[in-house]
C-alpha atoms as a PDB file:
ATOM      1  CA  UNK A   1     101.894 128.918 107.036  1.00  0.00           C
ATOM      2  CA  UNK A   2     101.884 125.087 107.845  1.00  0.00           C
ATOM      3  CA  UNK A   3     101.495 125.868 111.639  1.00  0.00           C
ATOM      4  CA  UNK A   4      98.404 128.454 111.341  1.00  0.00           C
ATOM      5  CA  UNK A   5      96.828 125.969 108.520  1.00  0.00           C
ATOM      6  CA  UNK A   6      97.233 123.443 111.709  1.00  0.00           C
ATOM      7  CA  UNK A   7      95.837 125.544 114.276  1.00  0.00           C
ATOM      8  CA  UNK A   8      92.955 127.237 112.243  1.00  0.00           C
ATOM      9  CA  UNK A   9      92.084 125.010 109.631  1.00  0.00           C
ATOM     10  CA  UNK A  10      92.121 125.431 105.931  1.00  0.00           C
ATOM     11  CA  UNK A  11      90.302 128.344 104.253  1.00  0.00           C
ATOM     12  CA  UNK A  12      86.843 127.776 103.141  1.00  0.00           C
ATOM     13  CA  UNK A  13      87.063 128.427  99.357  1.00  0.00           C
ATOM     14  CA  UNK A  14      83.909 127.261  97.199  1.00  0.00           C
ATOM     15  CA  UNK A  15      85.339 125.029  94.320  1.00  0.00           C
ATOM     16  CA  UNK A  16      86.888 126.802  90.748  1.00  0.00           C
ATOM     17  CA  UNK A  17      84.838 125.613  87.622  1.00  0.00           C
ATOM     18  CA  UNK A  18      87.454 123.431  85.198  1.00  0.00           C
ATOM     19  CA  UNK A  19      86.598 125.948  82.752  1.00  0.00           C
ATOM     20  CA  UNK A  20      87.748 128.876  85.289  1.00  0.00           C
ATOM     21  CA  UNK A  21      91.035 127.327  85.935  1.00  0.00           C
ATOM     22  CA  UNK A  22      91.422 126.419  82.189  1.00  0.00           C
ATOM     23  CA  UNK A  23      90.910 130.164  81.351  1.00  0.00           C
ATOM     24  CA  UNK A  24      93.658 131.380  83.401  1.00  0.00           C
ATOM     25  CA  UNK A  25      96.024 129.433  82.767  1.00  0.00           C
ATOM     26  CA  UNK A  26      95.695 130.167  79.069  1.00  0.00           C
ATOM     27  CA  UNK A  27      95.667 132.922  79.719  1.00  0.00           C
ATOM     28  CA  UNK A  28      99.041 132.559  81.779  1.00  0.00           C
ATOM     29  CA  UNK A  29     100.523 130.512  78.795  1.00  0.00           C
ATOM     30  CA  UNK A  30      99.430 133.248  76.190  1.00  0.00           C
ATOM     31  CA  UNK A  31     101.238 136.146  77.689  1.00  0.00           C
ATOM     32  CA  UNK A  32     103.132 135.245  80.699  1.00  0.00           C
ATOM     33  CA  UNK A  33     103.876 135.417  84.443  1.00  0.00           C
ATOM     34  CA  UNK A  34     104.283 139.473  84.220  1.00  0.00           C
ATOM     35  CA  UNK A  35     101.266 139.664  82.499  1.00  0.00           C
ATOM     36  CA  UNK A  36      98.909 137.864  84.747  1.00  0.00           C
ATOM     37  CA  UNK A  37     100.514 139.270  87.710  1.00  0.00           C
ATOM     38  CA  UNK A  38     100.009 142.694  87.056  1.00  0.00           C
ATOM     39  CA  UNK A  39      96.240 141.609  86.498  1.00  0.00           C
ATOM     40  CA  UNK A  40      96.432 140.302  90.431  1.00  0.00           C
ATOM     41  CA  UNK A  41      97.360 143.778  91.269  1.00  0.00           C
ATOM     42  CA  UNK A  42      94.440 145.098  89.560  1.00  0.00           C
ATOM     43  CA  UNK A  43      92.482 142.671  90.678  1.00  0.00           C
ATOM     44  CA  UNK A  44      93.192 142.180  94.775  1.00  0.00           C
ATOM     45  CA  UNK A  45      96.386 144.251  95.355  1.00  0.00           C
ATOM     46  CA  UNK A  46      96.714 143.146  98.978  1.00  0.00           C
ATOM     47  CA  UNK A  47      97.643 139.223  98.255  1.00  0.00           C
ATOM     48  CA  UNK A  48      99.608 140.705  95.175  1.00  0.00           C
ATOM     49  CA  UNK A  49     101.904 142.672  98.005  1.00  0.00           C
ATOM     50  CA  UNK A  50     102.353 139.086  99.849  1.00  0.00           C
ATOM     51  CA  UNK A  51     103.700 136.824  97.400  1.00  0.00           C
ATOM     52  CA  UNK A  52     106.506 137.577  94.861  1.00  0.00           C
ATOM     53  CA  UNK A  53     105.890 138.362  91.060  1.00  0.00           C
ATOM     54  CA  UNK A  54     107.504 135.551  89.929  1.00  0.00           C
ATOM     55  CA  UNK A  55     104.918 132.909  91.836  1.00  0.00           C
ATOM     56  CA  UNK A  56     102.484 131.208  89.110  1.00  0.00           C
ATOM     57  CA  UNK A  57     101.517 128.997  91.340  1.00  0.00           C
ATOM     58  CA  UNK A  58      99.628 131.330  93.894  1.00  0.00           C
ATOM     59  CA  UNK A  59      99.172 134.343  91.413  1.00  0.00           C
ATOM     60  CA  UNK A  60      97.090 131.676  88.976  1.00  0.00           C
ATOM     61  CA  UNK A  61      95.344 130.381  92.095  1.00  0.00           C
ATOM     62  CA  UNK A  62      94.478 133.735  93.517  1.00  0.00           C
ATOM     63  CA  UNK A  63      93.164 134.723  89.915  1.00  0.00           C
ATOM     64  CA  UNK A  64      91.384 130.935  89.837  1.00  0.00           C
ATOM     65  CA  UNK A  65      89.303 132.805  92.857  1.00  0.00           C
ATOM     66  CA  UNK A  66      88.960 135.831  91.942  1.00  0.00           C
ATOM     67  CA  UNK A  67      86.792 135.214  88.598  1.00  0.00           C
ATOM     68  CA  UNK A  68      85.394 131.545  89.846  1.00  0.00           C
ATOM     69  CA  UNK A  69      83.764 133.360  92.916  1.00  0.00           C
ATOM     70  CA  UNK A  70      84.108 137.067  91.963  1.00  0.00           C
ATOM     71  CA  UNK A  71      85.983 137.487  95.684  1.00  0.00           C
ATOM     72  CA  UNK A  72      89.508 138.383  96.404  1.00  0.00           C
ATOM     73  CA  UNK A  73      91.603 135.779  97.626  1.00  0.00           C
ATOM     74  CA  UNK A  74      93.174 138.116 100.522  1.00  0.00           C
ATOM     75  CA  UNK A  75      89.749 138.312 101.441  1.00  0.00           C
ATOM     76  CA  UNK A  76      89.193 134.431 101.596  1.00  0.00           C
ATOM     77  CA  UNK A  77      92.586 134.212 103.742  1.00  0.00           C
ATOM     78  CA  UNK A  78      91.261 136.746 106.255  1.00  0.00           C
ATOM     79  CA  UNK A  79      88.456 134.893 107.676  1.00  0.00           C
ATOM     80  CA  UNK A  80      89.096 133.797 110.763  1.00  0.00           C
ATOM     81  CA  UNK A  81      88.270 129.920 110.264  1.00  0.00           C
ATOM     82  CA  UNK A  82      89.355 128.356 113.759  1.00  0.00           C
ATOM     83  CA  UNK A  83      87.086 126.072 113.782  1.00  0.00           C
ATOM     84  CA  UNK A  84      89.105 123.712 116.054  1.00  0.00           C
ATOM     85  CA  UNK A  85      88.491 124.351 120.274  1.00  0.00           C
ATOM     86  CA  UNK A  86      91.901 123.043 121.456  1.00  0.00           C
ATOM     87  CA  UNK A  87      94.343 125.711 122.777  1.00  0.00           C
ATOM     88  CA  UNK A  88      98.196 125.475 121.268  1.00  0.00           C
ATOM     89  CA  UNK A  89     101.086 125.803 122.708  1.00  0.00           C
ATOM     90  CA  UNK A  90     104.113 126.057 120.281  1.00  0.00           C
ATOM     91  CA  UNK A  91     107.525 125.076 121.700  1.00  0.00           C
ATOM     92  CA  UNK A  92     110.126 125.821 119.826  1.00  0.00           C
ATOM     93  CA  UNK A  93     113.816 123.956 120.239  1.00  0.00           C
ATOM     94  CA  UNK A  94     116.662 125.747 118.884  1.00  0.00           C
ATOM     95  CA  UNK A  95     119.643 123.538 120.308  1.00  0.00           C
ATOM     96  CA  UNK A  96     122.309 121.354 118.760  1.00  0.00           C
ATOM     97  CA  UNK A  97     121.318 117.973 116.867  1.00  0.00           C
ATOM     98  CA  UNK A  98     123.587 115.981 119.277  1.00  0.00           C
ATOM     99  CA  UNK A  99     122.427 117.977 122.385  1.00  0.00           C
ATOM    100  CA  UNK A 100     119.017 117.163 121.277  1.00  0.00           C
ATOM    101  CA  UNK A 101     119.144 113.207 120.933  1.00  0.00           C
ATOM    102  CA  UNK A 102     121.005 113.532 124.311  1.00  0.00           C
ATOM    103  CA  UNK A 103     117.944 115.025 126.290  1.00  0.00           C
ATOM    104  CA  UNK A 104     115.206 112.844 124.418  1.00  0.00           C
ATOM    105  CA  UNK A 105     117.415 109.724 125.181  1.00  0.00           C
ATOM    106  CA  UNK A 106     117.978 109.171 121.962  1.00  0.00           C
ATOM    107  CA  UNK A 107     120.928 106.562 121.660  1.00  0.00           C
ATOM    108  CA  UNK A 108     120.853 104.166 118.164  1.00  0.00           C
ATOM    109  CA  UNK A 109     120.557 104.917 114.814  1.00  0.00           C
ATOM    110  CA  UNK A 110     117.393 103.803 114.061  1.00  0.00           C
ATOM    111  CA  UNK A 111     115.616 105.856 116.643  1.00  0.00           C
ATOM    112  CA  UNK A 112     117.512 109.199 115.811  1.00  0.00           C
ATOM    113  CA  UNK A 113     115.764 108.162 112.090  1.00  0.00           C
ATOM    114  CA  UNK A 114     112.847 107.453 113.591  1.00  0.00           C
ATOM    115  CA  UNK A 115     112.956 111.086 115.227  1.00  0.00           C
ATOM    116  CA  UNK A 116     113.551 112.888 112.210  1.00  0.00           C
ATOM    117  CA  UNK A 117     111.467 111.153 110.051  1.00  0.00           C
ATOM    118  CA  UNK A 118     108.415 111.952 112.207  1.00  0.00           C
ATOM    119  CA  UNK A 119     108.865 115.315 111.842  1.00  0.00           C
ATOM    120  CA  UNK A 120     109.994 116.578 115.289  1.00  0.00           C
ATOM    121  CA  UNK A 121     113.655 116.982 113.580  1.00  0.00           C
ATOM    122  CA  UNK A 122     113.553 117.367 109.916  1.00  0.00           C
ATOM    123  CA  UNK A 123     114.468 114.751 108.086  1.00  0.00           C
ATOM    124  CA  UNK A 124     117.252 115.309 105.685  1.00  0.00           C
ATOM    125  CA  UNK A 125     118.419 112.722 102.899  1.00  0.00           C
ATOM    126  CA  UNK A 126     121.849 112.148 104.960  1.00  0.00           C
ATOM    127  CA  UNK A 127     122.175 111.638 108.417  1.00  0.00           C
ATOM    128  CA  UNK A 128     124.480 113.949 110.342  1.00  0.00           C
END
């Protein structure tokens, strides 16, 4: 998701009226995650099929859209919205840590921080 929001850019939704959001998630609070999610199926079954039942989050947000525009949300997501004119090309590393620091020359501590703080390696909250 982070990668294609990268490449293509974010989806171009119009903004949700407070009062829209406000509505829905009363609406959420009044009878519950069940509730409002079976709505979503009603409502744009294909997003409802991508995301589980138990995510407020994006079923709230999908219903935000839905009655603040009066589109689905799975519609929203497939418009193609590359607005960006650079070709990609994703590398992927699957090798050992050590192997890793090794081959990028990597030799100090405060480097191999640096490395995975920049997001190239995640960055985890102890070293290994």
């Amino acid at each position: 998701m982070y990668f294609k929001s990268l490449i293509n850019g974010m989806v171009d939704i119009p903004p949700i009226r407070p009062e829209v959001r406000e509505s829905v998630l009363q609406l959420f609070q009044e009878n519950g995650q069940e509730y409002i999610f079976d709505i979503l199926k009603n409502v744009d079954a294909q997003y409802s099929e991508r995301i589980h039942k138990n995510d407020k989050q994006r079923t709230i947000r999908a219903l935000e859209v839905y009655y603040g525009t009066g589109k689905k949300y799975s519609d929203y997501l497939s418009l193609s919205n590359n607005k960006n004119s650079i070709n990609y090309v994703i590398i992927v590393l699957n090798i050992e840590r050590k192997i890793l620091y090794v081959v990028l020359g990597i030799s100090s501590s405060w480097e191999r921080n640096l490395v995975q703080c920049s997001g190239v390696i995640p960055c985890l909250a102890s070293s290994s």
